[in-house]
Every structure is written in structure tokens, then in C-alpha cells.
Protein backbone atom coordinates (compact mmCIF):
# COMPACT_ATOMS: atom_id res chain seq x y z
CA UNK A 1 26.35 18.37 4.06
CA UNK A 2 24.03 21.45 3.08
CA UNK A 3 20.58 21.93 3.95
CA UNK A 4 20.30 21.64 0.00
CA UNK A 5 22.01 18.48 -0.43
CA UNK A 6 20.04 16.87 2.94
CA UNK A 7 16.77 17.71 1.13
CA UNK A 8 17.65 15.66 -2.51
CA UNK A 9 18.34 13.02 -0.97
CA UNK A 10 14.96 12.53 -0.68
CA UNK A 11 13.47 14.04 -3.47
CA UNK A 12 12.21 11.65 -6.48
CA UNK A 13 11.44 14.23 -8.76
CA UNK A 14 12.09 13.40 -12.51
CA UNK A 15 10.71 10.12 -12.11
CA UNK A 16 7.73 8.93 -13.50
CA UNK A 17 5.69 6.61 -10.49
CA UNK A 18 2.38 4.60 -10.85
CA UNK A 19 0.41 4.25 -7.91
CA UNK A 20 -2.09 1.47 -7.60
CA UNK A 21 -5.28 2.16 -5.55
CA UNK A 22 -4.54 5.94 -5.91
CA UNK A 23 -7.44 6.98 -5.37
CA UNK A 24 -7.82 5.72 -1.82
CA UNK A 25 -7.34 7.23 1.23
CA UNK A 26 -3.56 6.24 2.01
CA UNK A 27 -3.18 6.23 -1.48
CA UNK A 28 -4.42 9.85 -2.14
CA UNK A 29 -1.94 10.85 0.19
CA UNK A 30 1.47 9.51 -1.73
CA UNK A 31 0.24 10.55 -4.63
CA UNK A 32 -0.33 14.03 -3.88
CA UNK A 33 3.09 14.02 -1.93
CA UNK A 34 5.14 12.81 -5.28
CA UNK A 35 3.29 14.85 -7.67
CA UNK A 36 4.24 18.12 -5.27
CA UNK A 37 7.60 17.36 -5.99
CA UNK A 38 7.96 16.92 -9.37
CA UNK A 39 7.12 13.05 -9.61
CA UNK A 40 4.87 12.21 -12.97
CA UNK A 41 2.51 9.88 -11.86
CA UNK A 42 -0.38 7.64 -13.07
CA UNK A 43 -3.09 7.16 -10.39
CA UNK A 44 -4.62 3.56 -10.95
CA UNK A 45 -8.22 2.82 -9.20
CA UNK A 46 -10.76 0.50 -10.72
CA UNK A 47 -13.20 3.65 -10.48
CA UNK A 48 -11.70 5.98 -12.70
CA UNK A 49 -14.14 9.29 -10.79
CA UNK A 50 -11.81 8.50 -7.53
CA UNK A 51 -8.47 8.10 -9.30
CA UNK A 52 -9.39 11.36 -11.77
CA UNK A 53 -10.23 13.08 -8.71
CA UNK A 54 -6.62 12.47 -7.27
CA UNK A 55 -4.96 13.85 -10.50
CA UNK A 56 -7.12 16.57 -10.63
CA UNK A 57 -5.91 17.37 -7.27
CA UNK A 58 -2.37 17.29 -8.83
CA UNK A 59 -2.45 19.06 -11.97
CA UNK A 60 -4.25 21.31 -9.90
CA UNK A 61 -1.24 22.44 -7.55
CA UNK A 62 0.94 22.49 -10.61
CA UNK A 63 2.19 18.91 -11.26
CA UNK A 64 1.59 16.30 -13.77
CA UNK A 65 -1.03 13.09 -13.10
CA UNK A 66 -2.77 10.49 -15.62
CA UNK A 67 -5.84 8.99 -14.07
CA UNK A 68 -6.17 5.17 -15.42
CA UNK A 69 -9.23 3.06 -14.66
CA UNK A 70 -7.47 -0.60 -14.32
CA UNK A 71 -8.00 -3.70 -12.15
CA UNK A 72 -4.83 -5.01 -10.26
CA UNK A 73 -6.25 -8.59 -10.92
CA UNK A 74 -5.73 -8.60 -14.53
CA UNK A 75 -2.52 -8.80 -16.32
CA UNK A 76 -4.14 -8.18 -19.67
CA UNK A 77 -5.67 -4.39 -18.46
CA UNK A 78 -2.30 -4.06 -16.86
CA UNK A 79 -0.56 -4.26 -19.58
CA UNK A 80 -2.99 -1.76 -21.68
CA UNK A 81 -2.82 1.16 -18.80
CA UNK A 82 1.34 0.20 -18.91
CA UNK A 83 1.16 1.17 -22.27
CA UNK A 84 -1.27 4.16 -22.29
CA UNK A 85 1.18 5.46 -19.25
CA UNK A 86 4.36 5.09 -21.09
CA UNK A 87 2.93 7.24 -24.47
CA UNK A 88 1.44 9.98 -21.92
CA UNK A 89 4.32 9.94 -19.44
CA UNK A 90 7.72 7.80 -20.42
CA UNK A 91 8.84 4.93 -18.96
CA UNK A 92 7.83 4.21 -15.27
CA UNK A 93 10.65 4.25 -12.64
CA UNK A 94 8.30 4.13 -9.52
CA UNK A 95 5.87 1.29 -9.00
CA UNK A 96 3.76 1.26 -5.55
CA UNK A 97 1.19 -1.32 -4.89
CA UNK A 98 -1.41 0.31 -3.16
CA UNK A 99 -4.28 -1.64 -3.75
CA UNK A 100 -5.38 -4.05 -1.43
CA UNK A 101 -7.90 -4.53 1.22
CA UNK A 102 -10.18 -6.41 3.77
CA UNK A 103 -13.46 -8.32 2.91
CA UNK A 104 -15.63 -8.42 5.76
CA UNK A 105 -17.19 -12.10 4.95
CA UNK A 106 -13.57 -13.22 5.85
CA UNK A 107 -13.30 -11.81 9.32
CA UNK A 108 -14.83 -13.87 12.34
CA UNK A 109 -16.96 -12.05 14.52
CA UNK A 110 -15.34 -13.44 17.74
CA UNK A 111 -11.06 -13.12 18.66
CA UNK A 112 -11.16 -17.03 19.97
CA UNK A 113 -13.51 -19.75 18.95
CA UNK A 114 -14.62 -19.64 22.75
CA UNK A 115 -16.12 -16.58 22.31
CA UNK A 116 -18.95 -18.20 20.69
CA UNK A 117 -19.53 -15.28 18.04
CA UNK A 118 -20.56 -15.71 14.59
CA UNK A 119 -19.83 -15.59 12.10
CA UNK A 120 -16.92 -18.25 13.63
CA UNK A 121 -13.87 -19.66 11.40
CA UNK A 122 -16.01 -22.42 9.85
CA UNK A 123 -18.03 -19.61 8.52
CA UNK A 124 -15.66 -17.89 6.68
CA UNK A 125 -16.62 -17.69 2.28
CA UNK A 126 -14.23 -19.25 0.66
CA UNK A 127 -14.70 -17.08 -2.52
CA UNK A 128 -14.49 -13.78 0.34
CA UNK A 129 -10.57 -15.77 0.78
CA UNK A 130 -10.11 -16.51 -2.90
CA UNK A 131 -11.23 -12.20 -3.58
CA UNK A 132 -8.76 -11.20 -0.59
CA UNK A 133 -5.42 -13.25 -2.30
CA UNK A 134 -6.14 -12.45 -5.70
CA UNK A 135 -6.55 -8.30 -4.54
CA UNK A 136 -3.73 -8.20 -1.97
CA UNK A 137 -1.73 -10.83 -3.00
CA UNK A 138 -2.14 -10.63 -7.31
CA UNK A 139 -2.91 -7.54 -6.87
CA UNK A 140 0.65 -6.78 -6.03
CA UNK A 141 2.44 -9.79 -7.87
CA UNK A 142 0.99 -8.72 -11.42
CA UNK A 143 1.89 -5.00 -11.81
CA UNK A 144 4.93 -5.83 -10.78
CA UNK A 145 5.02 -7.71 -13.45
CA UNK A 146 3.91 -5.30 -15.69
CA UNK A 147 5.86 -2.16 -14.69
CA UNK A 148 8.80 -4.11 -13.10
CA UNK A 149 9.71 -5.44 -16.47
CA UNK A 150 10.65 -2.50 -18.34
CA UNK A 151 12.53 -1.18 -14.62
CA UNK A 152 14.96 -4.58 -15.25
CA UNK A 153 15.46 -4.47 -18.80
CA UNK A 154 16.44 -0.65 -18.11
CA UNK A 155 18.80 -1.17 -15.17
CA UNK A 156 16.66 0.65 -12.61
CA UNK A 157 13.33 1.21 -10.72
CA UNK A 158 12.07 1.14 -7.20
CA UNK A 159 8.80 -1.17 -6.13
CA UNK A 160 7.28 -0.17 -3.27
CA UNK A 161 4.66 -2.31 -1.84
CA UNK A 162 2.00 -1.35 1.00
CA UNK A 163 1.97 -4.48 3.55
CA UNK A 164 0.20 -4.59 6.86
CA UNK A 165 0.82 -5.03 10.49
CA UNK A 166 -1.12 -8.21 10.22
CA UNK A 167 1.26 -9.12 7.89
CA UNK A 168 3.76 -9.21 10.57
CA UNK A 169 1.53 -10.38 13.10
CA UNK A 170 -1.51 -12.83 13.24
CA UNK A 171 -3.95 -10.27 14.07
CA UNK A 172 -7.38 -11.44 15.90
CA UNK A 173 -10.31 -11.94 13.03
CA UNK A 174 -8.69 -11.26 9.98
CA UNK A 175 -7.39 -14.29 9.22
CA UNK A 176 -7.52 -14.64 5.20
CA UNK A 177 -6.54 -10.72 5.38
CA UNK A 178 -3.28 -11.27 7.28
CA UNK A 179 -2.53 -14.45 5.67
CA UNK A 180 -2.77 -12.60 2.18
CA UNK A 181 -0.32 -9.61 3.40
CA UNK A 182 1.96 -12.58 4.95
CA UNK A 183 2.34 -13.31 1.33
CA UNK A 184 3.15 -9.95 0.28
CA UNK A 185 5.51 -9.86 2.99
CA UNK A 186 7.63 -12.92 1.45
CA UNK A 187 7.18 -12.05 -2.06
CA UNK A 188 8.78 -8.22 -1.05
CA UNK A 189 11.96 -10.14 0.21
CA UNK A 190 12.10 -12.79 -2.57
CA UNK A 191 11.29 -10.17 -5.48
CA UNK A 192 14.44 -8.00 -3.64
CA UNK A 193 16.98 -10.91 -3.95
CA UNK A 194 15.34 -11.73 -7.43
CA UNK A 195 16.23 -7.91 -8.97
CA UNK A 196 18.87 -7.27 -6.87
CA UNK A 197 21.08 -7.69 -9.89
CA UNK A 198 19.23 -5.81 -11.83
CA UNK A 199 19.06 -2.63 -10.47
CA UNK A 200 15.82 -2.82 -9.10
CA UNK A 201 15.15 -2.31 -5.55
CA UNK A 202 12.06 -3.71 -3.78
CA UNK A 203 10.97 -2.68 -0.58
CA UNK A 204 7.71 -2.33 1.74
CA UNK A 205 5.81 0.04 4.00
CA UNK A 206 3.50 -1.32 7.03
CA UNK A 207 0.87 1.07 8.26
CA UNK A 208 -0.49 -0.01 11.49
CA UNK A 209 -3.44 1.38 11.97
CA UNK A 210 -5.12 4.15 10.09
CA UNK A 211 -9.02 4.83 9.21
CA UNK A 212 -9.65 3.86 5.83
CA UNK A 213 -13.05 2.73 3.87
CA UNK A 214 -12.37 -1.03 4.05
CA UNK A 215 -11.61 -1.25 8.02
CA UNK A 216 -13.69 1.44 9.23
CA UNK A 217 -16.61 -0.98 9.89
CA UNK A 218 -14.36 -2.98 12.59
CA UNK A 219 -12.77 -0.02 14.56
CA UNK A 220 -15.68 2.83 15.04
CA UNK A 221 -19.46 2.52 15.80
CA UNK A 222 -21.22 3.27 12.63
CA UNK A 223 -24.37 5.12 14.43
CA UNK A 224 -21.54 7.32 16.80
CA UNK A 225 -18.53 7.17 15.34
CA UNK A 226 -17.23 5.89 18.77
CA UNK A 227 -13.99 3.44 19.18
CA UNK A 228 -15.81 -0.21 18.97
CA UNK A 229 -14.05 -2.40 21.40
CA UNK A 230 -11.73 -3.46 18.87
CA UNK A 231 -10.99 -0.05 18.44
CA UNK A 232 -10.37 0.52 21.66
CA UNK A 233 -8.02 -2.28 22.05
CA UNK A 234 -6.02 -1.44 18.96
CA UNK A 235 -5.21 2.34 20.45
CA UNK A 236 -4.42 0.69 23.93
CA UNK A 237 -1.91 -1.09 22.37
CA UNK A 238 -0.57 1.67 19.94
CA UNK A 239 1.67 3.50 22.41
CA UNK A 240 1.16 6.51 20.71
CA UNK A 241 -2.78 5.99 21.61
CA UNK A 242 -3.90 7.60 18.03
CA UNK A 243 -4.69 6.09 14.25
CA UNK A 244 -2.07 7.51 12.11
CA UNK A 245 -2.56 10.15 9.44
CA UNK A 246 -2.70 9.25 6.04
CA UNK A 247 0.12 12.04 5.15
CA UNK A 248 2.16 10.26 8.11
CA UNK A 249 3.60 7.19 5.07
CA UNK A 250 4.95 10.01 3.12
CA UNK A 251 8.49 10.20 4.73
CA UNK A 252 8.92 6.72 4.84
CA UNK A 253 7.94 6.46 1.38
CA UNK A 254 10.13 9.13 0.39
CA UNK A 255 13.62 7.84 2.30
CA UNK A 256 12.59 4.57 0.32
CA UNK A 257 12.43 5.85 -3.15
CA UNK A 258 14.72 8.65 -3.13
CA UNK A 259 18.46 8.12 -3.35
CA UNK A 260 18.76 8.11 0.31
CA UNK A 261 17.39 4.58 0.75
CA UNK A 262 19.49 3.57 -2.45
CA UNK A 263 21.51 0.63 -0.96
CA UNK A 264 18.08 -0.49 1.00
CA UNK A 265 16.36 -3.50 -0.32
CA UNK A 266 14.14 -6.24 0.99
CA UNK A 267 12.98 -4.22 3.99
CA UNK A 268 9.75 -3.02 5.36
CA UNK A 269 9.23 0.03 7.41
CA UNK A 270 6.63 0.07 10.05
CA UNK A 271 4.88 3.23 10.55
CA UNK A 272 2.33 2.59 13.66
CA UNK A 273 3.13 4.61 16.25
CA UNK A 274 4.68 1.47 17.89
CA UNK A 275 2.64 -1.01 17.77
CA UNK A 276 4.55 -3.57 16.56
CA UNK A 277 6.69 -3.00 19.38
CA UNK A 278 4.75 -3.48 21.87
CA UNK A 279 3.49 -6.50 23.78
CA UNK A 280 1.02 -5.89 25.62
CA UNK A 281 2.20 -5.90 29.13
């Protein structure tokens, strides 16, 4: 096989993608990686500055981006940015569910009750829980919904979600976080079996760990910038001692959209420098 003929089978271009939570940092980076290669794509953000800013970035390097201000949580805005997309760009083919996040009145301030630390378990809000599900979990169930209909009734499309390592494993403090991702983790598989038939393949990606706005707080010292001891714990048990780079999802994204991952289904690729791999001793 050609150098040529390597390279498409990884190349989505044609297709027209919507990214949810575009505008992040992770999110930023997919989108600028499909819109470089020919990928049409509508950057969602519930701040429409951040997710203009990312399709400014686009159309500035020559490719084509629609900035839409919409909230995952909503089916009813959904739909309206599905059909603002469609009349600017054409049908989507690409959904990934970007959106999601931690809320820190959720997360315990100790690893084991023993620890003493507060805020402890019994502390948790029960509205911070209710906020996590309905943005990581909703968040991903409902535009599927809205863009994953018109993929079915077509006979193709490609859902991407973004899950978490403490979706695969019970990670220390972020209990309602994980628990919300363990749901996205189930719902990938189910929603794979579920379009299967329908030409629709679902997959998902798991960072491990990378800097972003919503974790930052837990992993460096705000006054130094310095690992906290979380932090440091996290990178002694990331064999490849680093956070990974937010460009570092685009390959895995890539062999998941493009026609090289097109008998792959129900899967989800860990990108963490091995964490997940790892046990500790």
C-alpha cells in the first residue's frame, strides 16, 4: 500500500463534524486537527467568544468552522444549533461529545474517610452530583440524539464520545465525576450495539491525564504552579511521568473516524501514557 493510500485512511475530510465543548482545551485541539484537513465543522460551547475563537482559528488557516453558542443539557437548543448547522454546513456525519467536566463541590478533600479531610463523602452537594450527570452524562446522551438521528435515517455517521480514566477506574475523590463517565462508558457500548445496524458507529476516547480548566485546581498549586500531591501521585503512576498534550487525542481520534477504524465499534481508546496499565507496584 502507498504512502498515499496509508495517509486516507485516516483522513475525514468531506465530512461535516460537530464538536461539543469546542472551545475547550482538548476540544480546541480536535477541532483545529479536522478543520486542517478538510473536515466542516461546528464548534459548540455555551460561551459563544471561546467557541468563535476556535473557528476563527480555522477559517483562519484556510478551512471552514460555524461557531454555535448551545447548552449540551437541552434538547430543545440542540435541536435549533442542529438545524442552523445543517443550512450553513449539510448534514452532520461526525458527532464528538466533548463537553463534560468536574465540579469541585463533588470531590472529597481526603482519598479515604480516615483521612479525616473535609469536605468528606457526607459533604458532597447533591445538586454539584445532579450538575455533573446531567453535563457528562446528558450532555452526551442528548446530542446524540440530536445529530445521531439524521446519521441513522441516512445510513452512516461516526459518534465519538470523550470518556475518562475514572471512567474505567474508581479514581480517589471524584466520586460523582467517575460515576458520571462510568455512565458514558456503558451508554458508548449500548448506543454501538443499538446503531450497529444502522450504519452508525459509536466509539470512545479516554484521556488520562491532561491540564485542563476544570481539573487544574486538584493537580498544581495555584500560588506556584507546582505538582500538588495529587499531582504528584498521578505522574508517579503515569509511566510516561508527563500530562499529555492536548494535540496527543488527535491520532486516536483520527484512526476512529476515518475509514481505517471502519469495522471498530463499541471501543474506547486510552491515551494516558499508560496509566491504565499500571498498578502501582
Amino acid at each position: 500500500m502507498s504512502v498515499a493510500s496509508l495517509e486516507s485512511l485516516f483522513r475525514p475530510e468531506g465530512k461535516v463534524a460537530v464538536v461539543t465543548g469546542g472551545g475547550g482545551v482538548l476540544g480546541r485541539a480536535m477541532v483545529l486537527a479536522l478543520g486542517g484537513l478538510g473536515v466542516r465543522v461546528a464548534v459548540l460551547g455555551r460561551t459563544f467568544d471561546k467557541a468563535e475563537k476556535v473557528a476563527a482559528e480555522v477559517r483562519a488557516g484556510g478551512g471552514s468552522a460555524l461557531a454555535v453558542a448551545c447548552d449540551v443539557t437541552d434538547s430543545a437548543g440542540l435541536e435549533t444549533a442542529r438545524e442552523k448547522i445543517e443550512a450553513s454546513l449539510g448534514p452532520v456525519d461526525i458527532l464528538l461529545n466533548g463537553a463534560g467536566g468536574n465540579d469541585r463541590r463533588a470531590t472529597t478533600g481526603g482519598v479515604v474517610f480516615s483521612d479525616g479531610a473535609s469536605p468528606s463523602f457526607f459533604d458532597i452537594d447533591p445538586a454539584a452530583v445532579r450538575n455533573l450527570f446531567d453535563l457528562n452524562f446528558l450532555g452526551t446522551l442528548l446530542p446524540s440524539q440530536a445529530f445521531g438521528r439524521g446519521m441513522a435515517t441516512r445510513g452512516a455517521g461516526c459518534i465519538v464520545h470523550i470518556s475518562s480514566m475514572a471512567g474505567i477506574r474508581p479514581l480517589t475523590k471524584v466520586a460523582a465525576y467517575g460515576a458520571a463517565k462510568a455512565a458514558v462508558e456503558n451508554l458508548t457500548r449500548w448506543m454501538a450495539v443499538h446503531f450497529a445496524s444502522a450504519g452508525v458507529r459509536v466509539n470512545a476516547i479516554a484521556p488520562g491525564f491532561f491540564l485542563t480548566e476544570q481539573n487544574r485546581f486538584l493537580l498544581t498549586e495555584e500560588a506556584t504552579g507546582a505538582p500538588t500531591p495529587r499531582g504528584r501521585t498521578i505522574l508517579e503512576h503515569t509511566p510516561m511521568r508527563r500530562y499529555g498534550e492536548a494535540a496527543e487525542l488527535v491520532g486516536a481520534l483520527l484512526y476512529l473516524l476515518g475509514p481505517s477504524g471502519r469495522f471498530v465499534t463499541g471501543t474506547t481508546l486510552a491515551v494516558d501514557g499508560g496509566f491504565s496499565a499500571f498498578s502501582g507496584v
